[in-house]
C-alpha atoms as a PDB file:
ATOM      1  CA  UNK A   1     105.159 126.288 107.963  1.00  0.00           C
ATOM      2  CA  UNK A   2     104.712 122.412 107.418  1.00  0.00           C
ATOM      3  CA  UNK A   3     104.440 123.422 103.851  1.00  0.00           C
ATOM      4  CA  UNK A   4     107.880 124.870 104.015  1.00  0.00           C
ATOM      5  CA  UNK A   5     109.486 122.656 106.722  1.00  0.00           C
ATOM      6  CA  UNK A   6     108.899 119.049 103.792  1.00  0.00           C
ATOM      7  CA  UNK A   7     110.652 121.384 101.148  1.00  0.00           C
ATOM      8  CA  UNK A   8     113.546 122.043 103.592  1.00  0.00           C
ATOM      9  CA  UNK A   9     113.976 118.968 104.444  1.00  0.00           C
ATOM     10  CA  UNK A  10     114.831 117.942 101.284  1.00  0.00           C
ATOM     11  CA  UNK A  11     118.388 119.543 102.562  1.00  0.00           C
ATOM     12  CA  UNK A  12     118.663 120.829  98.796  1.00  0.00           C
ATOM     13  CA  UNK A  13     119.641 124.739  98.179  1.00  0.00           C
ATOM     14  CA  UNK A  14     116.367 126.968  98.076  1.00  0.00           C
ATOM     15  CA  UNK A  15     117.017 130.689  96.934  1.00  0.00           C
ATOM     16  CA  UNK A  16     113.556 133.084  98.650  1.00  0.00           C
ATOM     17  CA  UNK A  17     111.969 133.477  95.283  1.00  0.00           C
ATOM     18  CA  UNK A  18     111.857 130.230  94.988  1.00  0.00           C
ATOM     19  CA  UNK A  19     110.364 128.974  98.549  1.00  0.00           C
ATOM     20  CA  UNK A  20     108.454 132.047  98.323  1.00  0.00           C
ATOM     21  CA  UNK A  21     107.091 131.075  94.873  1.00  0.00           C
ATOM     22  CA  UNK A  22     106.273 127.372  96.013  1.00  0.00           C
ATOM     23  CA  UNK A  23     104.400 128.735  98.670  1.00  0.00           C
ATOM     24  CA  UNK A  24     102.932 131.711  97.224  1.00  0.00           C
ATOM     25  CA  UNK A  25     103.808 133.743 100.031  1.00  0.00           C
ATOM     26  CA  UNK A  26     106.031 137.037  99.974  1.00  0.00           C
ATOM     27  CA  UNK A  27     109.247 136.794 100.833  1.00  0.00           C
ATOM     28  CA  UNK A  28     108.523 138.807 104.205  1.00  0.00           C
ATOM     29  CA  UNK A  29     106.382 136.130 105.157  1.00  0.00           C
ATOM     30  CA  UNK A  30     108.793 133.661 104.241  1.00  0.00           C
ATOM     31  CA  UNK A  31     111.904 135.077 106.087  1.00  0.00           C
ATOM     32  CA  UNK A  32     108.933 134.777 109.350  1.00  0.00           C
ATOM     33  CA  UNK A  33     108.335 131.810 109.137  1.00  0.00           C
ATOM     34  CA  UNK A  34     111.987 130.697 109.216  1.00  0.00           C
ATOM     35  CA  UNK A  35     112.824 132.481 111.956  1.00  0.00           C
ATOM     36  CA  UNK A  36     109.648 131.046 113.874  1.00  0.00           C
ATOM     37  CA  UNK A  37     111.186 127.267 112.586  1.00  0.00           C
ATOM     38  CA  UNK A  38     114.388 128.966 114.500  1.00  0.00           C
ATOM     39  CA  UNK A  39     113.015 129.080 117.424  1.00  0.00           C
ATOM     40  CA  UNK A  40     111.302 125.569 117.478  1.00  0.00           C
ATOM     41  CA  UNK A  41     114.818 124.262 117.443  1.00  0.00           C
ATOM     42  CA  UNK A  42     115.658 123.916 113.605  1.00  0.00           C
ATOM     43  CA  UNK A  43     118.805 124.785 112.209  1.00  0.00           C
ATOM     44  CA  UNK A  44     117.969 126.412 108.426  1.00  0.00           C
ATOM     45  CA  UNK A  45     120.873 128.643 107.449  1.00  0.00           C
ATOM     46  CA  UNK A  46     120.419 131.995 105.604  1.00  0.00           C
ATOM     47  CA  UNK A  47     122.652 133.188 102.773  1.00  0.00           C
ATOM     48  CA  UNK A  48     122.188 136.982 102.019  1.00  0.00           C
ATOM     49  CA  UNK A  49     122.438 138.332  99.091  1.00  0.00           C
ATOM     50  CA  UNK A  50     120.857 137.899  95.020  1.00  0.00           C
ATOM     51  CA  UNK A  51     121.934 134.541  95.218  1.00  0.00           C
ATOM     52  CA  UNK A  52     121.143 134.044  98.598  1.00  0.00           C
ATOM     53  CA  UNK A  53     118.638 131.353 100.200  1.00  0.00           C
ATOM     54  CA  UNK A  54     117.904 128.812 102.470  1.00  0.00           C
ATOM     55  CA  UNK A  55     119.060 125.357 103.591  1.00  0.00           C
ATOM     56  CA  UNK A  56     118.430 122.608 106.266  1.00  0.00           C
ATOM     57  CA  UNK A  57     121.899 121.681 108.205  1.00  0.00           C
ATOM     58  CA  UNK A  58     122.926 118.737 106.608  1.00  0.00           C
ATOM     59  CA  UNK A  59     122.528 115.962 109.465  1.00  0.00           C
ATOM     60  CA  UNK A  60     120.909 118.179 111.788  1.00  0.00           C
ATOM     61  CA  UNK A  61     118.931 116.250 114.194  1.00  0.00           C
ATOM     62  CA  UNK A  62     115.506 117.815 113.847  1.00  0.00           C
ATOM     63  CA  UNK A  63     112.840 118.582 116.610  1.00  0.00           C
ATOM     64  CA  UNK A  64     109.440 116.813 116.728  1.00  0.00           C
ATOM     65  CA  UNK A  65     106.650 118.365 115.661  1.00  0.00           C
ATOM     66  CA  UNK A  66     103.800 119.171 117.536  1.00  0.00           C
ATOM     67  CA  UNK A  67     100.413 116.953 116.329  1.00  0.00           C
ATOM     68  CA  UNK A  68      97.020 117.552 117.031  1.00  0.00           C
ATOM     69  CA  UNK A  69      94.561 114.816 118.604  1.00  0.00           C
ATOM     70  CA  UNK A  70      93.413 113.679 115.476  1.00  0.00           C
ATOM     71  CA  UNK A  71      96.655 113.533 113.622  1.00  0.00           C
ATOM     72  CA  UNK A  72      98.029 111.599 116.260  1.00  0.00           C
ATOM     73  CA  UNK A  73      95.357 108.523 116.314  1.00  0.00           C
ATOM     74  CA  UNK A  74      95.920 108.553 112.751  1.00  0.00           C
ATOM     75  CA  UNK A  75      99.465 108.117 112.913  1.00  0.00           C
ATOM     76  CA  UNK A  76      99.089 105.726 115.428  1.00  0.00           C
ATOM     77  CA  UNK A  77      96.360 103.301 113.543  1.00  0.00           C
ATOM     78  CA  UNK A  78      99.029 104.000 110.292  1.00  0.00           C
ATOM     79  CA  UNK A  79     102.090 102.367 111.497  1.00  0.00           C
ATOM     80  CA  UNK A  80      99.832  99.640 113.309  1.00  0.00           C
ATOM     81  CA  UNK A  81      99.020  98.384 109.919  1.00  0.00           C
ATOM     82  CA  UNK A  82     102.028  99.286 108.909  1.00  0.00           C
ATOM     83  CA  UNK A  83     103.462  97.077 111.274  1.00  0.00           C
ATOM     84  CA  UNK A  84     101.180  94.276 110.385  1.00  0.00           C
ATOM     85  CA  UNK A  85     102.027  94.776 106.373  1.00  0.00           C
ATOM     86  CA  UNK A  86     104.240  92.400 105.099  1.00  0.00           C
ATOM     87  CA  UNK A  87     106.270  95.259 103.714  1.00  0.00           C
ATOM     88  CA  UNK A  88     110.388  94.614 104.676  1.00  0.00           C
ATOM     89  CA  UNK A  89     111.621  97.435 106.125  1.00  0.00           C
ATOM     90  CA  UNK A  90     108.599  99.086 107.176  1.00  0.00           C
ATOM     91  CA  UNK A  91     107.401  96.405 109.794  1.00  0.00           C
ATOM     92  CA  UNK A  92     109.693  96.670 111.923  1.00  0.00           C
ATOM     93  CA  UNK A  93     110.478 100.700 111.199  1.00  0.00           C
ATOM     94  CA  UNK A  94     106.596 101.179 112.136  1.00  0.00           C
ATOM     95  CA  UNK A  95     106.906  98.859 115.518  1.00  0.00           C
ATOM     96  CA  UNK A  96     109.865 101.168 117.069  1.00  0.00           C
ATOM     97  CA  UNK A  97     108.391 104.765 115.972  1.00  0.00           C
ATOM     98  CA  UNK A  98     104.562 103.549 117.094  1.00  0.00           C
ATOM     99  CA  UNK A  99     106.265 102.677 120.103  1.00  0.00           C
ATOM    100  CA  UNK A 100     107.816 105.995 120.859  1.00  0.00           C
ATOM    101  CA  UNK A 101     104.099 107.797 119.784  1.00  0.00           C
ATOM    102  CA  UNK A 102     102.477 105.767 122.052  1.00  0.00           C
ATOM    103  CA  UNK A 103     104.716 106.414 125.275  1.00  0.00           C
ATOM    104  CA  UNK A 104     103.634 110.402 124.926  1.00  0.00           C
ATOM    105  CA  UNK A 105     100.274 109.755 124.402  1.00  0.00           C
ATOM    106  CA  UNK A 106      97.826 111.101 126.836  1.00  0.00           C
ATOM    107  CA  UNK A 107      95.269 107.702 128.235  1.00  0.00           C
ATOM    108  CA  UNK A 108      92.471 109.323 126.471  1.00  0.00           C
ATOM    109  CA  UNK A 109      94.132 109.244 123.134  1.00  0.00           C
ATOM    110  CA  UNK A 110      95.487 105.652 123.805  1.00  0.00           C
ATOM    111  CA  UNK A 111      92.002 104.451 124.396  1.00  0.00           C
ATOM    112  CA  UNK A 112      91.043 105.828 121.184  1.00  0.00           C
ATOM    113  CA  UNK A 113      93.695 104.203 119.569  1.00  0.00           C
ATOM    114  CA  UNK A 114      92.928 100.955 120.922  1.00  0.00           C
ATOM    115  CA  UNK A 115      89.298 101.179 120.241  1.00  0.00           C
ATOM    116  CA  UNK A 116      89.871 101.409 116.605  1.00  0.00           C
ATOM    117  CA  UNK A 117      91.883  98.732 116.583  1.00  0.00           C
ATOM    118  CA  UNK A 118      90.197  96.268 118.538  1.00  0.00           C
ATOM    119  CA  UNK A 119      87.148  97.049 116.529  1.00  0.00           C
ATOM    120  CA  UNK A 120      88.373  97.046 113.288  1.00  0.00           C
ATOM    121  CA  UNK A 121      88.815  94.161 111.042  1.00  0.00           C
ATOM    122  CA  UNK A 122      91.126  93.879 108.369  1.00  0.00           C
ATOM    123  CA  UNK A 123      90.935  92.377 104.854  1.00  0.00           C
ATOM    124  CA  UNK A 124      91.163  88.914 103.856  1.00  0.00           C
ATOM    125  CA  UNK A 125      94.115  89.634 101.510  1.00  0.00           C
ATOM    126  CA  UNK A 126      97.201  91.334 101.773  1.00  0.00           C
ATOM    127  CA  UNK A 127      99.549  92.582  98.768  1.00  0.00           C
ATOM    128  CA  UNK A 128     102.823  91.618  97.308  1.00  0.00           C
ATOM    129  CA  UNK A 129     105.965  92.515  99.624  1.00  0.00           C
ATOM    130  CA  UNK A 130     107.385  95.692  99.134  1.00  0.00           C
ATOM    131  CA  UNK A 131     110.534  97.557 100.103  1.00  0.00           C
ATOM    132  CA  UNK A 132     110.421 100.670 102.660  1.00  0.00           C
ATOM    133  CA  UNK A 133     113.311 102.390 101.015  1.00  0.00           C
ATOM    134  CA  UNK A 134     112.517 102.062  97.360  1.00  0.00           C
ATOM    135  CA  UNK A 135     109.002 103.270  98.480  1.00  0.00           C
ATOM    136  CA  UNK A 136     110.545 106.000 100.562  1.00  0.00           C
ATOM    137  CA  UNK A 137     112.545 106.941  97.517  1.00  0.00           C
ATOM    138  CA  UNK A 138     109.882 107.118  95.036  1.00  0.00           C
ATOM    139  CA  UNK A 139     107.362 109.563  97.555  1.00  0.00           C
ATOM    140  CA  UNK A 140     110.636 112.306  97.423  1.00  0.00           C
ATOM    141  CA  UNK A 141     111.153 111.881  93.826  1.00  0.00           C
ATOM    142  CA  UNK A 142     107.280 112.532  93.311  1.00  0.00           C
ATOM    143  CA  UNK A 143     107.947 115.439  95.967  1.00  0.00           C
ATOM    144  CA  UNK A 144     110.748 116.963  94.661  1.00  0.00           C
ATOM    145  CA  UNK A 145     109.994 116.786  90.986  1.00  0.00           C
ATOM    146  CA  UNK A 146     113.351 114.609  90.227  1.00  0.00           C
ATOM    147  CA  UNK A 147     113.331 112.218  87.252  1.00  0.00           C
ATOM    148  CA  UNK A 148     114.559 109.167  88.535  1.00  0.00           C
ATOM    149  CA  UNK A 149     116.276 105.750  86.392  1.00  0.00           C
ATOM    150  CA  UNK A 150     113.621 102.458  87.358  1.00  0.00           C
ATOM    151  CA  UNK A 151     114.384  98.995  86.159  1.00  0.00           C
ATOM    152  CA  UNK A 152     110.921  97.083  85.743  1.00  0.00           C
ATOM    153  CA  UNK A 153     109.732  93.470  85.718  1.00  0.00           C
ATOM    154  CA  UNK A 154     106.524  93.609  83.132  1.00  0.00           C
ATOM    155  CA  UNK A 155     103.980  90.873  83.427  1.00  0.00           C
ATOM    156  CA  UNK A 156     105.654  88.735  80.794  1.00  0.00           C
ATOM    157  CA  UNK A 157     108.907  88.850  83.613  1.00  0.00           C
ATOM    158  CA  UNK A 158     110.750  91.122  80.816  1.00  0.00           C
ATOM    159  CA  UNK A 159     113.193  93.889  82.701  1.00  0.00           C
ATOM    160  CA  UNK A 160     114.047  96.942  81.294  1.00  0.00           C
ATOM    161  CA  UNK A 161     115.849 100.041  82.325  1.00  0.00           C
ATOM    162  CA  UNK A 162     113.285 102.931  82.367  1.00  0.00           C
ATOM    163  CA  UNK A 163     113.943 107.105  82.796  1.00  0.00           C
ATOM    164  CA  UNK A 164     110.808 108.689  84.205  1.00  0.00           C
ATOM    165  CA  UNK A 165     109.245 112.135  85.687  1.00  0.00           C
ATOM    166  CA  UNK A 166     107.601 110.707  88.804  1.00  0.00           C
ATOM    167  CA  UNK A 167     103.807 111.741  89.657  1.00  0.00           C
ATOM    168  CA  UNK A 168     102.181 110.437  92.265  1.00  0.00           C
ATOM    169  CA  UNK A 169     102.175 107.304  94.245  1.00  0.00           C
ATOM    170  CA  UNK A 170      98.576 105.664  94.523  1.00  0.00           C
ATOM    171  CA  UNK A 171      97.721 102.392  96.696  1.00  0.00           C
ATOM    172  CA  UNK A 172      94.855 100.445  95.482  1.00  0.00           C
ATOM    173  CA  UNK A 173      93.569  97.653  97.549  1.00  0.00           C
ATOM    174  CA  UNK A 174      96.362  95.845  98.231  1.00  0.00           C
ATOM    175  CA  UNK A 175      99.167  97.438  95.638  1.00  0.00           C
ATOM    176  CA  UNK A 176     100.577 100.194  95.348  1.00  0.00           C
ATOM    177  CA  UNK A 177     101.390 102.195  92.370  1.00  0.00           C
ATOM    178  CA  UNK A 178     103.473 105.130  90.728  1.00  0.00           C
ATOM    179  CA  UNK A 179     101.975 107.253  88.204  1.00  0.00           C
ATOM    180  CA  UNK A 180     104.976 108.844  85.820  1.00  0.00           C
ATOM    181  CA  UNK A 181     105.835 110.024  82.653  1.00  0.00           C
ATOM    182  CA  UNK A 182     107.872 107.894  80.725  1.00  0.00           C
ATOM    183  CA  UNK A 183     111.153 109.324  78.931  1.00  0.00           C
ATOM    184  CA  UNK A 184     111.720 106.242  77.378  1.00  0.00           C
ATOM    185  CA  UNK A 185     108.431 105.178  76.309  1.00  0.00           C
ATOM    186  CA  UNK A 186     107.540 109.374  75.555  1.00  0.00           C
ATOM    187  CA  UNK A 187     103.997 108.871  77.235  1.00  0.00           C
ATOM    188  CA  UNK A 188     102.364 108.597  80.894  1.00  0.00           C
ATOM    189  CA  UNK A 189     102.189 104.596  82.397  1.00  0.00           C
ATOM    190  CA  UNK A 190     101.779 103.015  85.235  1.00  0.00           C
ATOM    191  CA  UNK A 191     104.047 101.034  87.326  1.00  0.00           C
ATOM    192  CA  UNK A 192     103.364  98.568  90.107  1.00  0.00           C
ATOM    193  CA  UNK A 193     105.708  99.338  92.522  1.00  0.00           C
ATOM    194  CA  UNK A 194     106.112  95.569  93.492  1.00  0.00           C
ATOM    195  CA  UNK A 195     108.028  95.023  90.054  1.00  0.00           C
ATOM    196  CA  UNK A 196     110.053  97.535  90.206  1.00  0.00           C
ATOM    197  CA  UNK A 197     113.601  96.527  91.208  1.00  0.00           C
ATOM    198  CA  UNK A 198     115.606  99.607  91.509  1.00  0.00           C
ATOM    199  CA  UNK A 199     115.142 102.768  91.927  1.00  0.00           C
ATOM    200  CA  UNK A 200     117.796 105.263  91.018  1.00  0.00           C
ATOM    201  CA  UNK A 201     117.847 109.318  91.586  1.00  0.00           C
ATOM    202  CA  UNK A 202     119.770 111.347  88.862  1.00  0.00           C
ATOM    203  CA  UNK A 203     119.463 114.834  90.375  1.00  0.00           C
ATOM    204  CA  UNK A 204     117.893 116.121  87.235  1.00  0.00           C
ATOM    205  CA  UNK A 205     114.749 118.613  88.072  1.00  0.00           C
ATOM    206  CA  UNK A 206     111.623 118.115  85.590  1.00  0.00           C
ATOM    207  CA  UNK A 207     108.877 120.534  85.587  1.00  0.00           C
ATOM    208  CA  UNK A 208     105.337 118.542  85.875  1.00  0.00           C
ATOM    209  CA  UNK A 209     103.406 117.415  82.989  1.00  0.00           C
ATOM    210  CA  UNK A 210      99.629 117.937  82.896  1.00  0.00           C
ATOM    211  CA  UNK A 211      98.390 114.453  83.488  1.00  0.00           C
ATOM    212  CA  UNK A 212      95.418 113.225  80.901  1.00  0.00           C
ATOM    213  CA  UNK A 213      93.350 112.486  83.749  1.00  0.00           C
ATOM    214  CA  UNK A 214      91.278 114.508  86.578  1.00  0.00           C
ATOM    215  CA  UNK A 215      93.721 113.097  88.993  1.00  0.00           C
ATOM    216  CA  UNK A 216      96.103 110.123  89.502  1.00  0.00           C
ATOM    217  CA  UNK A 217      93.672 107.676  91.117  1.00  0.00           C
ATOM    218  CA  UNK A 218      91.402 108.448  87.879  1.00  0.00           C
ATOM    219  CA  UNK A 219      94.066 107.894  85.905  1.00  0.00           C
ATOM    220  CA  UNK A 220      94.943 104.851  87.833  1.00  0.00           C
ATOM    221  CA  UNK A 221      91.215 103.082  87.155  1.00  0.00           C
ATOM    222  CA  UNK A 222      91.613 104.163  83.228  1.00  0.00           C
ATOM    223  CA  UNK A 223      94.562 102.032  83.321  1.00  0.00           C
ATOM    224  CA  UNK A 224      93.504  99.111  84.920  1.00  0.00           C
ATOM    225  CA  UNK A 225      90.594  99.274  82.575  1.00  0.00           C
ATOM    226  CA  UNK A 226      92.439  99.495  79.748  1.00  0.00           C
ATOM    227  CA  UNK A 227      94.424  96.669  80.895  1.00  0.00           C
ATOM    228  CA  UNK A 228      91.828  94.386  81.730  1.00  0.00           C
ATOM    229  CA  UNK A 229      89.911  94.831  78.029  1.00  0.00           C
ATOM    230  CA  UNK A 230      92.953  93.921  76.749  1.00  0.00           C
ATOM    231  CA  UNK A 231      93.756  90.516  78.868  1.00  0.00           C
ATOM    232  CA  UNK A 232      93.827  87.793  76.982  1.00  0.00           C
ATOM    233  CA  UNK A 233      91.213  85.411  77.811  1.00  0.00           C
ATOM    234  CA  UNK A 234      87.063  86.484  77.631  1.00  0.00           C
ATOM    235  CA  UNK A 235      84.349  84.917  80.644  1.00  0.00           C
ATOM    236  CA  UNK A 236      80.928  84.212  80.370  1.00  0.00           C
ATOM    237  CA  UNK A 237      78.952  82.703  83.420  1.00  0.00           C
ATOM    238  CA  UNK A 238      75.283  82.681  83.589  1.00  0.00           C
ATOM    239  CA  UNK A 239      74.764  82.951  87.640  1.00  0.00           C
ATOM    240  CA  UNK A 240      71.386  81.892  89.314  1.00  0.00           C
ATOM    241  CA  UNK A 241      71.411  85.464  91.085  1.00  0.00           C
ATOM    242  CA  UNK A 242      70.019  89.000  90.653  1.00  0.00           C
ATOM    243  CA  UNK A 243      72.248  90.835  88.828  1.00  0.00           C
ATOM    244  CA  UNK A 244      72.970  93.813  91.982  1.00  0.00           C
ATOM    245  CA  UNK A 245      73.985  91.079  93.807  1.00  0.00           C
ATOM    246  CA  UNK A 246      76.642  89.781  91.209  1.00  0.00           C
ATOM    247  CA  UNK A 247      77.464  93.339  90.423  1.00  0.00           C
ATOM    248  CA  UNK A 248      78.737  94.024  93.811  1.00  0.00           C
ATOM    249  CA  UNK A 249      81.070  90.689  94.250  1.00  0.00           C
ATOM    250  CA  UNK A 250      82.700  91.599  90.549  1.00  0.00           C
ATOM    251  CA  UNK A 251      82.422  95.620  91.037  1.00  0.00           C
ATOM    252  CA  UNK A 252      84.599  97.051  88.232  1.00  0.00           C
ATOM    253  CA  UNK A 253      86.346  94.032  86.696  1.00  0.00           C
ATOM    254  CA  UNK A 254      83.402  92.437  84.810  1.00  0.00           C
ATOM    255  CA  UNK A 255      80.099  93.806  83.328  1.00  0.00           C
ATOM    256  CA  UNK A 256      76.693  91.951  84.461  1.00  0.00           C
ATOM    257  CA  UNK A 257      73.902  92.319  82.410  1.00  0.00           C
ATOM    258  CA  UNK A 258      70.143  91.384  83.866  1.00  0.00           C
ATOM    259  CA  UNK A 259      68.399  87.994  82.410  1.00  0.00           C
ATOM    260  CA  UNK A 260      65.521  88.501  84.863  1.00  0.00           C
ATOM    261  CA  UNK A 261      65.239  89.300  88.490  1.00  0.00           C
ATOM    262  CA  UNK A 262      66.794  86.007  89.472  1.00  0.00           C
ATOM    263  CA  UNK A 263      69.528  85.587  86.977  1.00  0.00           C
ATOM    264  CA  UNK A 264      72.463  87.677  84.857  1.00  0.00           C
ATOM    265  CA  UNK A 265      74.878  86.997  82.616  1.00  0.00           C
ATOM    266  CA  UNK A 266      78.408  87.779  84.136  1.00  0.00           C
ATOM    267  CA  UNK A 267      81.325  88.861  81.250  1.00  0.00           C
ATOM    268  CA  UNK A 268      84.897  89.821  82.601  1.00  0.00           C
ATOM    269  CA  UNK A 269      88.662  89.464  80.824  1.00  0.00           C
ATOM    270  CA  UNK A 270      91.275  88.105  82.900  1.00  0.00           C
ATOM    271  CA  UNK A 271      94.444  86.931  82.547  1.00  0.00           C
ATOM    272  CA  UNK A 272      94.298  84.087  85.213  1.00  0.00           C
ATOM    273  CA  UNK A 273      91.121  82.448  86.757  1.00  0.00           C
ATOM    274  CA  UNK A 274      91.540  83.091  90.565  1.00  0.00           C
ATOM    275  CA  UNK A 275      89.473  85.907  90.492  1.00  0.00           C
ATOM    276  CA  UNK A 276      86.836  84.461  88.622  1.00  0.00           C
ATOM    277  CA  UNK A 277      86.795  82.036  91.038  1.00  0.00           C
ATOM    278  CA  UNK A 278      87.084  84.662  94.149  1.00  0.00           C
ATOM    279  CA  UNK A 279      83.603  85.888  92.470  1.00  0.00           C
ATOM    280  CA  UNK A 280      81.732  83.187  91.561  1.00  0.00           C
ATOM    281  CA  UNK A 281      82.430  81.806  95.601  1.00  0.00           C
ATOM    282  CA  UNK A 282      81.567  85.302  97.000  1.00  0.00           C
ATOM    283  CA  UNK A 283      77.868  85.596  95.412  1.00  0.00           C
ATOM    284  CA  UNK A 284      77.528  81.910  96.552  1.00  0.00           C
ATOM    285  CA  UNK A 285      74.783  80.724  93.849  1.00  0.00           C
ATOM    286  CA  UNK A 286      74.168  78.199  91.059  1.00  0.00           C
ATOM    287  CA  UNK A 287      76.245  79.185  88.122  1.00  0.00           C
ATOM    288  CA  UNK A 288      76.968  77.784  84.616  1.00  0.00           C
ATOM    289  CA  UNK A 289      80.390  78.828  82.437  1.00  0.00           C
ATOM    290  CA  UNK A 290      79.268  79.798  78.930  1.00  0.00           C
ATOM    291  CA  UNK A 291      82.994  79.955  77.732  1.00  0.00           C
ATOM    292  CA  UNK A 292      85.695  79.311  78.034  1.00  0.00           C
ATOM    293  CA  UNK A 293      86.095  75.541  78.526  1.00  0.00           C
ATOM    294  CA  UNK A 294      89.261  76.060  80.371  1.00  0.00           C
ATOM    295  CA  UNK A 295      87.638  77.532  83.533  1.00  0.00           C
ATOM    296  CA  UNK A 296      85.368  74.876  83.863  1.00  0.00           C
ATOM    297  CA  UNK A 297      88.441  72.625  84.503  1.00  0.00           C
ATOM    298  CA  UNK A 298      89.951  75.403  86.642  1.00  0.00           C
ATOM    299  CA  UNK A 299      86.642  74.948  88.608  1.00  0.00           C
ATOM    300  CA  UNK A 300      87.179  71.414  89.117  1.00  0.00           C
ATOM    301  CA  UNK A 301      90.693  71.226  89.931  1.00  0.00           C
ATOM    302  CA  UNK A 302      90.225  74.305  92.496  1.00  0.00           C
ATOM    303  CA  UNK A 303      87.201  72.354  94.437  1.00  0.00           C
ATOM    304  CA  UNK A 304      89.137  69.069  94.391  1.00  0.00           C
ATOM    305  CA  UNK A 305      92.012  71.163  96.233  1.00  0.00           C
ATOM    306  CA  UNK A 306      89.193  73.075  98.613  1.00  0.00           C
ATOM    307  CA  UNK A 307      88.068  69.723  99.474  1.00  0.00           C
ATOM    308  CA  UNK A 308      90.629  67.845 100.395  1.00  0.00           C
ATOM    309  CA  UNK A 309      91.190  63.911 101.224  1.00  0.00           C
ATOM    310  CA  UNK A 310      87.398  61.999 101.923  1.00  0.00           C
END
């Protein structure tokens, strides 16, 4: 019923083959189920007939739906962060709709609540900014299968006007990005949502694309791999530290190789050197650059700023 109340509410004509296809129910089933969303208060209309179907009442004011214990809290701990993000839009939309979850809560699930947030502690860094409704906007076109126009900032700050079939929207630490086929390109990419400036719908239904991955996320890390072999500039520190512990500050986005139980050689290519540095400061140990010359200066003019006036 959940299944079929998100493709309803996409207020778009559904004919019962087609719900009943998405949902790979019969079409018995499916005329149950909307009369049991009848009679908790939605209005779907009915048309009869071969051409008949379904449709949400355009502007209807819809009923809330019933949540469980769990899904609750986790709404609840969602829009706190939410409300804590430095996302436009969804800051202060989380703040009013936590507010209204939290005034029907039972105590017991408001001490839960609480509990997780008192007790847990959030990252050091938070993302770029991002906008609630071109987010909002990109989730339905994933969900609806609906190509949509883009126009997108690349790193070199170049725009240009993009027609995609949306996939899936992943976050990753603190970004978030949309997997998609590319019309204009004629291959899958990936777009951080943060550079993407508009967001247009054209109506126009796509049928999904097998994706050359095992899923988005994996899809997702392929990129960013690919990405970061080609950056432009190569690293190569010798740190004074066993090589697990180097391997877990740099994780993915460099390649340590042992020198002994005391010392590695850490490789990574970046396109800027704040994250070398970000490394290099969270293993906390004696290193020496290798190459290239340019990071040792970036070393020196970053501990010069970190230490201030005498």
């Amino acid at each position: 019923m959940l299944r079929l109340l998100s493709l309803l509410q996409t207020h778009r004509f559904w004919t019962g083959p087609e719900l009943a296809e998405r949902l790979a129910v019969s079409e018995r089933t499916l005329r149950r189920d909307v009369d049991r969303l009848r009679d908790l208060g939605y209005p779907v209309d009915a048309t009869r007939g071969v051409a008949g179907g379904y449709q949400l009442q355009a502007g209807a004011s819809l009923p809330p739906l019933l949540l469980g214990d769990d899904e609750a809290v986790a709404i609840a701990v969602g829009l706190r962060s939410s409300a804590s993000a430095q996302s436009p839009g969804l800051d202060e939309a989380s703040v009013r709709a936590l507010s209204k979850i939290v005034q029907v809560m039972p105590p017991r699930l408001r001490r839960r609540v609480k509990a997780i947030q008192d007790f847990a502690v959030p990252g050091p860094f938070s993302g770029p900014t991002l906008d609630a409704e071109l987010l909002a906007t990109l989730a339905q076109a994933c969900r609806d299968d609906e190509r949509i126009e883009i126009v997108y900032r690349r790193r070199d700050a170049e725009r240009s006007r993009r027609t995609i079939e949306p996939h899936r929207l992943v976050s990753r630490r603190t970004r978030w990005y949309l997997i998609a086929y590319d019309l204009t390109r004629g291959d899958w990419r990936t777009f951080r949502v943060d550079r993407i400036g508009e967001a247009r719908a054209t109506g126009a239904r796509f049928r999904q694309r097998d994706l050359p991955a095992e899923d988005a996320a994996a899809y997702l890390e392929s990129s960013i791999a690919s990405a970061a072999e080609a950056a432009s500039t190569r690293v190569e520190v010798i740190v004074e530290a066993p090589a697990g512990q180097v391997g877990a500050a740099v994780r993915w986005w460099g390649e340590v190789e042992p020198e002994g139980d005391e010392r590695c050689r850490l490789r990574m290519r970046v396109d800027t050197f704040d994250w070398v540095v970000y490394v290099l400061a969270a293993v906390g140990a004696p290193f020496e650059v290798v190459t290239p010359g340019a990071l040792r200066d970036h070393l020196r003019e970053t501990a010069a700023l970190l230490a201030g006036p005498a």
